[in-house]
Protein backbone atom coordinates (compact mmCIF):
# COMPACT_ATOMS: atom_id res chain seq x y z
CA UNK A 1 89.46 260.29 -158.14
CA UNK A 2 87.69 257.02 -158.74
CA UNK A 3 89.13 255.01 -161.55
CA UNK A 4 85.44 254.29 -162.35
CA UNK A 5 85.03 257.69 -162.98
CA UNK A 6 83.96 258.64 -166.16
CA UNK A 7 85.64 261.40 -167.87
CA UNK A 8 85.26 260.89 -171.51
CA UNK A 9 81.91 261.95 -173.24
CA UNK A 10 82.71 260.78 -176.60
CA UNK A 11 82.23 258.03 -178.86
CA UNK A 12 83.77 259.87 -181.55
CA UNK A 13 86.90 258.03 -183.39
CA UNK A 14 90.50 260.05 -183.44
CA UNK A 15 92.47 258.70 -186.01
CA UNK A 16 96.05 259.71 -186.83
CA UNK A 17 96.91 260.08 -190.19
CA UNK A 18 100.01 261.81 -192.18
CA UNK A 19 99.26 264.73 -194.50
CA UNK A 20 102.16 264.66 -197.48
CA UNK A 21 101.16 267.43 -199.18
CA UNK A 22 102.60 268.39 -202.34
CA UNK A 23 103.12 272.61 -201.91
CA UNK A 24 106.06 273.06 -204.57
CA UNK A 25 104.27 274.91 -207.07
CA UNK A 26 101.67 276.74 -205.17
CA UNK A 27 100.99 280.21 -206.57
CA UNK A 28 101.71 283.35 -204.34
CA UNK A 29 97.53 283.71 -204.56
CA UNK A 30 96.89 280.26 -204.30
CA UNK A 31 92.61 281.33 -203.51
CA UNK A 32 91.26 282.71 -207.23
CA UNK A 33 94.45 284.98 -207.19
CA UNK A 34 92.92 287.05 -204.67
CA UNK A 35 95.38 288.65 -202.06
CA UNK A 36 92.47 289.00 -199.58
CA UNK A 37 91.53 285.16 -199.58
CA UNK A 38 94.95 284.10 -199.67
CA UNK A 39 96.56 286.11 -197.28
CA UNK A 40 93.71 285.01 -194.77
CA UNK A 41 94.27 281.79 -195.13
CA UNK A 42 98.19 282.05 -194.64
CA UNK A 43 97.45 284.28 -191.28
CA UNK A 44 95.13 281.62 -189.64
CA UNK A 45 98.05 278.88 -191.15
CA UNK A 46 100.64 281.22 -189.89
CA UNK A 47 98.98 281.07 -186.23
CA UNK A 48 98.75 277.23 -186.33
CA UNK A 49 102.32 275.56 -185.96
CA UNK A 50 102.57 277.36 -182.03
CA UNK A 51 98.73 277.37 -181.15
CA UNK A 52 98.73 273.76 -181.81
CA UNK A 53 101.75 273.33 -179.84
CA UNK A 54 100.23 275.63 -177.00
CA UNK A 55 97.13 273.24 -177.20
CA UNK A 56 99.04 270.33 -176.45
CA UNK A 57 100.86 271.60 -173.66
CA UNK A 58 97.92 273.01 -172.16
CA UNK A 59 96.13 269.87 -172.25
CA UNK A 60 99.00 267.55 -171.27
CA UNK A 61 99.82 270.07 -168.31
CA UNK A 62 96.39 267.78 -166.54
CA UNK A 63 96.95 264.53 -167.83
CA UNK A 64 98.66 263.49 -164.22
CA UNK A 65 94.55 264.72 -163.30
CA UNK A 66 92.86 261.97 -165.79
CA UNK A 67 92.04 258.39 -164.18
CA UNK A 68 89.44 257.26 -167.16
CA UNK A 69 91.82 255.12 -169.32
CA UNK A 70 89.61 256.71 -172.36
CA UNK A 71 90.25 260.21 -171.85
CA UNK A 72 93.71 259.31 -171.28
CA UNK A 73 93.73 257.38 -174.82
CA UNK A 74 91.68 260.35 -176.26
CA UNK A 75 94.34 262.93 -175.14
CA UNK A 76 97.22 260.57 -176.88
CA UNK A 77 95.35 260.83 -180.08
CA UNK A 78 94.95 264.75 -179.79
CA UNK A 79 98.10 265.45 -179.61
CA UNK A 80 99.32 263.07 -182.58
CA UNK A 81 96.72 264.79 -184.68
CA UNK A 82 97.49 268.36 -183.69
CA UNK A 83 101.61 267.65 -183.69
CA UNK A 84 100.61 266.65 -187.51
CA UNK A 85 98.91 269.73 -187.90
CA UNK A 86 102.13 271.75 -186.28
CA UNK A 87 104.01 270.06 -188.96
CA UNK A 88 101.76 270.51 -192.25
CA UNK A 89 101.12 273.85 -191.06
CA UNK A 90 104.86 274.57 -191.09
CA UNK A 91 105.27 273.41 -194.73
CA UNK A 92 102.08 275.37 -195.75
CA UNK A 93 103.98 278.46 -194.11
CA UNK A 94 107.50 278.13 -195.85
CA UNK A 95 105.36 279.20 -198.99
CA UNK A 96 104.90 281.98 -198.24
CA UNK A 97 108.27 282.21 -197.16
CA UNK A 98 109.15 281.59 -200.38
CA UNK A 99 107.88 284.47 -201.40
CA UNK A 100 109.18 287.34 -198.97
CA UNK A 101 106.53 287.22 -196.31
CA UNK A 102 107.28 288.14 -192.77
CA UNK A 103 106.38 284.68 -191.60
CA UNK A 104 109.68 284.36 -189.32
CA UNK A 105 109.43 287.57 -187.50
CA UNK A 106 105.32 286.78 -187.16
CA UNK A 107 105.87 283.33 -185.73
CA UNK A 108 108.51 284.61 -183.22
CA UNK A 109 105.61 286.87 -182.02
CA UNK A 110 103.73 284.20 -181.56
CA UNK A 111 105.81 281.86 -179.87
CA UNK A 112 107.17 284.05 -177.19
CA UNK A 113 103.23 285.11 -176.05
CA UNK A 114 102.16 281.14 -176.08
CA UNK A 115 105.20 279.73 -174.21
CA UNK A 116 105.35 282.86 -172.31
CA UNK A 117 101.71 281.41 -171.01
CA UNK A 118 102.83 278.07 -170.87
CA UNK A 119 106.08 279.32 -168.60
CA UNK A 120 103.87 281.41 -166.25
CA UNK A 121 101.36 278.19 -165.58
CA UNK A 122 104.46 276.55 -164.45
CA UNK A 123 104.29 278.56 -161.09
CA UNK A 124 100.78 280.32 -161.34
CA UNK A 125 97.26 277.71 -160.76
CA UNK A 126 95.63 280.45 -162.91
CA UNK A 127 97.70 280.77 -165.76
CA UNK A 128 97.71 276.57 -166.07
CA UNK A 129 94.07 276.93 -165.71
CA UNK A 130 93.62 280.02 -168.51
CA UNK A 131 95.55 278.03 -170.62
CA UNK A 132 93.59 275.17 -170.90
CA UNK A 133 90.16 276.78 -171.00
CA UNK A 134 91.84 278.97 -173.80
CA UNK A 135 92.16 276.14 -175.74
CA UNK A 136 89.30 274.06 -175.07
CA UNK A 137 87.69 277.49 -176.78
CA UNK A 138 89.40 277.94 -179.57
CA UNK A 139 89.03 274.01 -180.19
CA UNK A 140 85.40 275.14 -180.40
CA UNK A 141 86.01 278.05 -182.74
CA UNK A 142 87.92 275.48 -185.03
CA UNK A 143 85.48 272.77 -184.70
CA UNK A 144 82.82 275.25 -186.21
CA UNK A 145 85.14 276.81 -189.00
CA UNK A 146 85.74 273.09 -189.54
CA UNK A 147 82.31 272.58 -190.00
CA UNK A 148 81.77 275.35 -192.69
CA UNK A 149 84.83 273.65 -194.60
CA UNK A 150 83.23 270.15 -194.88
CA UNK A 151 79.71 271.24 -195.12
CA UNK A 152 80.16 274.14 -197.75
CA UNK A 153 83.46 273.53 -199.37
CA UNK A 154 82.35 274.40 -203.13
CA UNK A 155 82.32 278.01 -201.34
CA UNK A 156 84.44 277.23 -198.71
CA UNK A 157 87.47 276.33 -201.61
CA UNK A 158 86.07 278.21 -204.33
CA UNK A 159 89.48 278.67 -206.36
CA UNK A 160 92.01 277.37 -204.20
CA UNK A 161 94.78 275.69 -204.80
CA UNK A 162 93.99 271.33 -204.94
CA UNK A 163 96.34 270.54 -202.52
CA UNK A 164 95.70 273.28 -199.74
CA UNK A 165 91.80 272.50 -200.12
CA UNK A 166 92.97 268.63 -199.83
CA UNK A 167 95.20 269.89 -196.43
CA UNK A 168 92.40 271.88 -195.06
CA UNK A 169 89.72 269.12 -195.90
CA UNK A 170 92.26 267.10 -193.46
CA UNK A 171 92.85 269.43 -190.84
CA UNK A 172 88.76 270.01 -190.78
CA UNK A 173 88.15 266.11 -190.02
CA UNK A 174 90.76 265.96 -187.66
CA UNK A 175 89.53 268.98 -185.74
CA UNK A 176 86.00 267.54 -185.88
CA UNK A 177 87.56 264.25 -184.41
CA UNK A 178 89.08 265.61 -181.33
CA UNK A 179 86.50 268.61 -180.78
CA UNK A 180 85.79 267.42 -177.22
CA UNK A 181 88.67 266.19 -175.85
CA UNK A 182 89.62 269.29 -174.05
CA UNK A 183 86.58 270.31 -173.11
CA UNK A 184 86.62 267.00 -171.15
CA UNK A 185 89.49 267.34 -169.76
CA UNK A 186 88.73 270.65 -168.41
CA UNK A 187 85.56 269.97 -167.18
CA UNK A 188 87.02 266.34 -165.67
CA UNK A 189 89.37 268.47 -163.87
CA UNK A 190 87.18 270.78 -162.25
CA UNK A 191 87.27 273.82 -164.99
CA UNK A 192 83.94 276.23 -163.87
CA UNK A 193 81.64 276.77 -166.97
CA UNK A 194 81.48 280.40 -165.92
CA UNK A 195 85.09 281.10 -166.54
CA UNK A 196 84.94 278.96 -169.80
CA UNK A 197 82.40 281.30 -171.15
CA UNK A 198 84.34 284.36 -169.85
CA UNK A 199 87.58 283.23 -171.54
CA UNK A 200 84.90 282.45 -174.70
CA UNK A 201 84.20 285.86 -175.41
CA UNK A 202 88.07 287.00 -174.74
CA UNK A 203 89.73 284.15 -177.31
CA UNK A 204 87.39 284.97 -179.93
CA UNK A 205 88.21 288.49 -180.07
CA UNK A 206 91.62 287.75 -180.26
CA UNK A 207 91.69 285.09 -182.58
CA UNK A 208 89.45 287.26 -185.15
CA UNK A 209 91.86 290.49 -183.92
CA UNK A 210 95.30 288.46 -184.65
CA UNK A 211 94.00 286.64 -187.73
CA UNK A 212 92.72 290.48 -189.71
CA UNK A 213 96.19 291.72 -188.18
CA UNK A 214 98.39 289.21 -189.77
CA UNK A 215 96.45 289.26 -192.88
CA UNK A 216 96.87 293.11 -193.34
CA UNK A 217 100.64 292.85 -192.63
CA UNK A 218 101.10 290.16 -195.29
CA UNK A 219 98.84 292.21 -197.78
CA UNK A 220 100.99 295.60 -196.88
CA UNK A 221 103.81 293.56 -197.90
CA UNK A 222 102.22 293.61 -201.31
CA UNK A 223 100.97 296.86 -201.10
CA UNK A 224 97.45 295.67 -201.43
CA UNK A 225 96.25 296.64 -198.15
CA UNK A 226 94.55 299.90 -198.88
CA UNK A 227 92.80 298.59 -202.16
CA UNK A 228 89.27 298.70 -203.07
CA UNK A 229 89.62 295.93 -204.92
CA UNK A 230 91.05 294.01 -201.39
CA UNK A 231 88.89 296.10 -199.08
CA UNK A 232 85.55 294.46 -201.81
CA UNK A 233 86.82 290.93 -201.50
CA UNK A 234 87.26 290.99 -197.66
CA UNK A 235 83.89 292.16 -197.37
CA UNK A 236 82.73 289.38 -199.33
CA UNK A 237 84.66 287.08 -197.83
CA UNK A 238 83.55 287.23 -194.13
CA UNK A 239 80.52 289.08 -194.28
CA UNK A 240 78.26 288.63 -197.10
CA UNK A 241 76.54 285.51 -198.52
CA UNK A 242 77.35 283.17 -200.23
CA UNK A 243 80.45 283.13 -198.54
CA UNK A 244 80.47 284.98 -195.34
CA UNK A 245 82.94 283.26 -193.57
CA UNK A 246 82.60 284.89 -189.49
CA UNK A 247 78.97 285.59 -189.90
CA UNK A 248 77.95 282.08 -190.62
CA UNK A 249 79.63 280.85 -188.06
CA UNK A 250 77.73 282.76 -185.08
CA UNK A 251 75.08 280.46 -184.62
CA UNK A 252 77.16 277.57 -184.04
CA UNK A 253 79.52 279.77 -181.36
CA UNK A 254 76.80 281.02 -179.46
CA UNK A 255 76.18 277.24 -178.80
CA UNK A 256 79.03 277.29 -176.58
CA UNK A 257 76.76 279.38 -174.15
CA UNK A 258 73.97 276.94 -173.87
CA UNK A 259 73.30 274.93 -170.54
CA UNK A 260 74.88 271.60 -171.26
CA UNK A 261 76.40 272.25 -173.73
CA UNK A 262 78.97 269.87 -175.09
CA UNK A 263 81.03 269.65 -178.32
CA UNK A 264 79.77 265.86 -179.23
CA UNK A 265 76.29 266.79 -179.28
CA UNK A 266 77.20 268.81 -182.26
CA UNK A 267 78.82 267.81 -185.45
CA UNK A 268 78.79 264.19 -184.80
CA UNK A 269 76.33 264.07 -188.21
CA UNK A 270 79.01 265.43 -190.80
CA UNK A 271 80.20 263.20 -193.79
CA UNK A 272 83.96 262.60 -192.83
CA UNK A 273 84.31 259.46 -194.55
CA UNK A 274 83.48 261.11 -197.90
CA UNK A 275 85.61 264.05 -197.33
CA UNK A 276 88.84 261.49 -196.56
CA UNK A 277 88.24 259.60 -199.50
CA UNK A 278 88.48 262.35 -201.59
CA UNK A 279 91.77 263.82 -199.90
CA UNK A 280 93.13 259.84 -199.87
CA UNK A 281 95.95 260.25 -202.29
CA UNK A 282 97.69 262.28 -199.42
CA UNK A 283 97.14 260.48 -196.61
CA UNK A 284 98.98 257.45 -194.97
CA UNK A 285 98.17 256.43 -191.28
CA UNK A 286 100.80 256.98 -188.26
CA UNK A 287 100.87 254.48 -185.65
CA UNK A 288 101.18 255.98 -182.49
CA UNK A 289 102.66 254.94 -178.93
């Protein structure tokens, strides 16, 4: 490749910053005491510490592929932000720890499919290339569950505890940040928009599929699963307004599918600045090699 070539199609700032949250007295039902909300939100934190780290080696598996000295400073910045997120997320999980969840034997599920991928791409051009259009995917799905936090978060954190609404706030601009970077480097690398949309359709499934899953193992736990009272607030929760977490979202996924699409023509318009100002007491910068 040329080292003229252009690879990076974003203007879009990624700044590293340190999340020090302050998780000590967290409730067991840290969302309006509701088991359904909370549980939710552990299962998607649950999945983060080894998806992030599954992102990062996916992407960095094609950084010997970049030549555009952007893309390559873009990538850097990625994985500082989501190696932050691997470690927040890991001190948002050990409270639920705290209280008797499953989260060990969960995460060990989860680590031995994602480096089980990242092993196989080792050897297999397929499984290298899966893996990164996996990720630039769910980097979408985030970026758009991002976008609900920041642009509804009176809904979005109705209840919750300060400091998890202050770490998601966080994670939500940082995801916005970085929303293109691997969708660049897939497509800078020769990744067919075909197969993107094909592995679209496949990681959305299973991140909705592993996200209900974990949550109903962490509310059998409490024996809670089978409630109406759980079964009512679910509903609620990702189906009906005002809240209606996974049906809001569908307009902004099926964006994915357009012709030309891509991620910085979406987004780029949301109020960051505000949303890090509020969240400042628990951030400090990171300087980064």
């Amino acid at each position: 490749m040329s080292t003229n070539t252009r690879q990076s199609f974003t203007d879009t700032t990624i700044e590293v910053r340190k999340f020090d949250p302050d998780l000590e007295r967290v409730k067991r039902y840290y969302i309006a005491n509701d088991p359904f909300k909370t549980h939710f939100s552990n299962a998607m934190s649950i999945t983060f510490p080894e998806g992030e780290r599954y992102f990062l080696r996916s992407v960095l598996a094609y950084r010997d592929e970049i030549s555009d000295p952007k893309l390559q400073e873009d990538i850097k910045q990625f994985c500082a932000q989501e190696a932050q997120h691997s470690l927040v997320h890991d001190k948002l999980n050990e409270t639920a720890k705290r209280f008797g969840y499953p989260v060990k034997a969960i995460e060990a599920v989860i680590s031995r499919v994602l480096r089980g991928r990242t092993e196989w791409a080792k050897t297999s051009a397929f499984w290298k290339r899966y893996n990164l259009a996996a990720t630039t995917c769910l980097e979408h799905f985030t970026a758009i569950l991002a976008k609900q936090a920041l642009t509804r978060p009176d809904i979005i954190f109705n209840g919750m505890d300060p400091a998890i609404r202050a770490l998601y706030q966080w994670h939500a601009v940082e995801e916005i940040e970085h929303r293109a970077v691997s969708f660049d480097v897939y497509k800078a690398t020769g990744g067919s928009s075909l197969v993107l949309r094909i592995v679209m359709l496949i990681t959305s499934f299973m991140f909705i599929f592993t996200s209900l899953r974990i949550t109903y193992v962490l509310l059998r736990h409490d024996r809670m699963a089978f409630k109406w009272s759980t079964w009512k607030s679910a509903i609620g929760y990702l189906f009906l307004p005002p809240q209606a977490m996974l049906f809001r979202v569908i307009p902004d996924w099926l964006t994915f599918f357009l012709p030309g699409f891509h991620p910085s023509k979406y987004h780029g318009d949301l109020d960051t600045r505000a949303v890090l100002n509020e969240v400042s007491e628990y951030l400090q910068p990171v300087a980064t090699v």
